[in-house]
C-alpha atoms as a PDB file:
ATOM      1  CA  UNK A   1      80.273  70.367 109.172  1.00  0.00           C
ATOM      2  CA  UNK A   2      77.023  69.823 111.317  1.00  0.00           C
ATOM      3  CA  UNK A   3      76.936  66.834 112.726  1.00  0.00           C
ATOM      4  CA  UNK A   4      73.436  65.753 114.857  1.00  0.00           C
ATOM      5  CA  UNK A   5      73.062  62.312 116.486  1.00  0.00           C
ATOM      6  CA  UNK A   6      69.193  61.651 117.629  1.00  0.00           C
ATOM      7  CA  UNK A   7      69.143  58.761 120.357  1.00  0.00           C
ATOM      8  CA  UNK A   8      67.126  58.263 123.230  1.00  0.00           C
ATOM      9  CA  UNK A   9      69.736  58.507 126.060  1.00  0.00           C
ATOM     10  CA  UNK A  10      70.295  55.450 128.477  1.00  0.00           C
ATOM     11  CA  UNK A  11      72.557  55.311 131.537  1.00  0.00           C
ATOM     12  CA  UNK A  12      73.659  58.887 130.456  1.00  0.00           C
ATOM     13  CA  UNK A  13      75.126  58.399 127.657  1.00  0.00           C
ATOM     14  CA  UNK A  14      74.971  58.132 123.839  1.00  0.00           C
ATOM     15  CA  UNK A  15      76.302  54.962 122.390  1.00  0.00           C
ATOM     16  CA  UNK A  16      76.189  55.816 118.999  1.00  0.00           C
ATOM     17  CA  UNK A  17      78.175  58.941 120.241  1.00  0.00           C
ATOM     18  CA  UNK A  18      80.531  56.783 121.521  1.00  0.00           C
ATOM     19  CA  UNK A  19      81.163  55.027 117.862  1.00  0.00           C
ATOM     20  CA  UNK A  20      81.174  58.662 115.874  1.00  0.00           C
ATOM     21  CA  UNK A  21      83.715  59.928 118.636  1.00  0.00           C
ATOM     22  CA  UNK A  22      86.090  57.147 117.752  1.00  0.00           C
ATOM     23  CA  UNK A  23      85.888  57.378 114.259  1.00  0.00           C
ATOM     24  CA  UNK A  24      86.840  60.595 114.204  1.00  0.00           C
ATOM     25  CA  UNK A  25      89.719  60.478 116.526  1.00  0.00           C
ATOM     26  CA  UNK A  26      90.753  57.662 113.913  1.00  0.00           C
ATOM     27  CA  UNK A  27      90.237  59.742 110.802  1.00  0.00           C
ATOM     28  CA  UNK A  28      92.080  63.016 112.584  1.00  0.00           C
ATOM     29  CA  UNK A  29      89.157  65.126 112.333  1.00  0.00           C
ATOM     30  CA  UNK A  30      88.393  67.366 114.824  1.00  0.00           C
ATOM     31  CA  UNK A  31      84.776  68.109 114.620  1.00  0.00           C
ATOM     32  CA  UNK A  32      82.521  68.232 116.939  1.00  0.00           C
ATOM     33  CA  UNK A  33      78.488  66.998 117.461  1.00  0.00           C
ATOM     34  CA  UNK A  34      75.202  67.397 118.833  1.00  0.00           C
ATOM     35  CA  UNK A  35      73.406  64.776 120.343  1.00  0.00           C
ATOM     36  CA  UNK A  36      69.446  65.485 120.614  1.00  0.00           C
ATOM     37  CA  UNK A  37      68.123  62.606 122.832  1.00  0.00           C
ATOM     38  CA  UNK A  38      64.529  64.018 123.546  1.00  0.00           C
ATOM     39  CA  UNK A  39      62.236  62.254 121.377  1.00  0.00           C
ATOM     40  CA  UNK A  40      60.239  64.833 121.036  1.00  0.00           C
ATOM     41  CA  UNK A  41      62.616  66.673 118.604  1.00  0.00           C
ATOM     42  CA  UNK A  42      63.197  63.713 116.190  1.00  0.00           C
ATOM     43  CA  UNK A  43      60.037  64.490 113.887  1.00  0.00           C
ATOM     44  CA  UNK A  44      61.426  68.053 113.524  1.00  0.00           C
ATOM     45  CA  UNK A  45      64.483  66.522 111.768  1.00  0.00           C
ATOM     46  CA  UNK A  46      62.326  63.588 109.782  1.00  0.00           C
ATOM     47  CA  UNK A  47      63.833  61.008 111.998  1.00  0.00           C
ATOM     48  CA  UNK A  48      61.535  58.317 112.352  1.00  0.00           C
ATOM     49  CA  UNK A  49      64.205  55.305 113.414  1.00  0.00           C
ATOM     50  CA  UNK A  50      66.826  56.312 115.629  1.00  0.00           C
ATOM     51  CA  UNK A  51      69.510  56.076 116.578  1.00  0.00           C
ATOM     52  CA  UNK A  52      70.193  58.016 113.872  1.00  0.00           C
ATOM     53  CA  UNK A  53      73.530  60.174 112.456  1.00  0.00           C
ATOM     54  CA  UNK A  54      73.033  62.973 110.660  1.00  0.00           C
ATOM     55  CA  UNK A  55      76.162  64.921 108.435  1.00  0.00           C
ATOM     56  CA  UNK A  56      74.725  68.502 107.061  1.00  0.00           C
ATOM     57  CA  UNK A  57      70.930  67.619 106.846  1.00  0.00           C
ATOM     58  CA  UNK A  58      71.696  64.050 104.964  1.00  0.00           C
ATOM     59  CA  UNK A  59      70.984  60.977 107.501  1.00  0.00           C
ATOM     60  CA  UNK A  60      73.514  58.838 107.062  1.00  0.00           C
ATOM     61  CA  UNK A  61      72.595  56.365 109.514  1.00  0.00           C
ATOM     62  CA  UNK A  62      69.449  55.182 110.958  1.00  0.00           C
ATOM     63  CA  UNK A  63      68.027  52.094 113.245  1.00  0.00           C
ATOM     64  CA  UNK A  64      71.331  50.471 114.689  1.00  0.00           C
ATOM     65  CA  UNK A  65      74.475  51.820 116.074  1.00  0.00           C
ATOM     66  CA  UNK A  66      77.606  50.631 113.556  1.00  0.00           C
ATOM     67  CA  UNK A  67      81.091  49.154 114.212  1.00  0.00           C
ATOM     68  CA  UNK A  68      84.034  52.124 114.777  1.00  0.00           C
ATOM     69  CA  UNK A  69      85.151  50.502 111.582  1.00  0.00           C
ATOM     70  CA  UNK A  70      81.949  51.007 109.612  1.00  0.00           C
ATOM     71  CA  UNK A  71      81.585  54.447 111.330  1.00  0.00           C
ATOM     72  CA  UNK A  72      84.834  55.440 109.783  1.00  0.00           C
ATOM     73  CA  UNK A  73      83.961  54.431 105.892  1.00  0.00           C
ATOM     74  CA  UNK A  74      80.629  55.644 106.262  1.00  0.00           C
ATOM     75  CA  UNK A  75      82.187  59.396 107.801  1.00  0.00           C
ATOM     76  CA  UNK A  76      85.911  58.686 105.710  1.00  0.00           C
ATOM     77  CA  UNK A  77      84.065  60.660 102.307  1.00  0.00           C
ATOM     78  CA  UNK A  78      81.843  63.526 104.372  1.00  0.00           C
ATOM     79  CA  UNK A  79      84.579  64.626 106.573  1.00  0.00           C
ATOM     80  CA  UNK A  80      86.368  67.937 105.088  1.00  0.00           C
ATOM     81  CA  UNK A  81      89.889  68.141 106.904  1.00  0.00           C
END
C-alpha cells in the first residue's frame, strides 16, 4: 500500500500525519507513509488543496485534517492486513 500525505510542514511536523499514524495503530496495520511537504511537488501528484492523503494514487482526503475517528472509517476499507 502507498500511502503519500502532501502538507506544508509547520513547527516540524505533519498534523495530518499525526491523525493517519493513529488510525493505523487503531486499525493494527502496520504500514508505513510518505509525507511530501514541499509545495512544489503537489502539482506533480494533482494536488491542488492540501493537506491532502493519498492511498495508491486515489486522494482520499483533501483541504482539512479529519478526526482519528474519521481517519479510521475513511482508511478501515483501503487497508489490506
Amino acid at each position: 500500500m502507498d500511502i503519500k500525505i502532501f502538507e506544508e510542514i509547520g513547527w516540524g511536523y505533519s498534523k495530518l500525519a499525526v491523525v493517519v499514524d493513529a488510525a493505523l495503530r487503531k486499525l493494527g496495520a502496520n504500514h508505513r507513509f510518505q509525507i511530501i511537504g514541499n509545495p512544489n511537488l503537489f502539482s506533480d501528484y494533482d494536488v491542488t488543496n492540501p493537506p491532502t492523503l493519498m492511498v495508491d494514487g486515489d486522494i482520499l482526503i483533501e483541504g482539512y485534517i479529519p478526526t482519528q475517528e474519521e481517519m479510521v472509517e475513511i482508511l478501515k476499507d483501503k487497508i489490506l492486513f
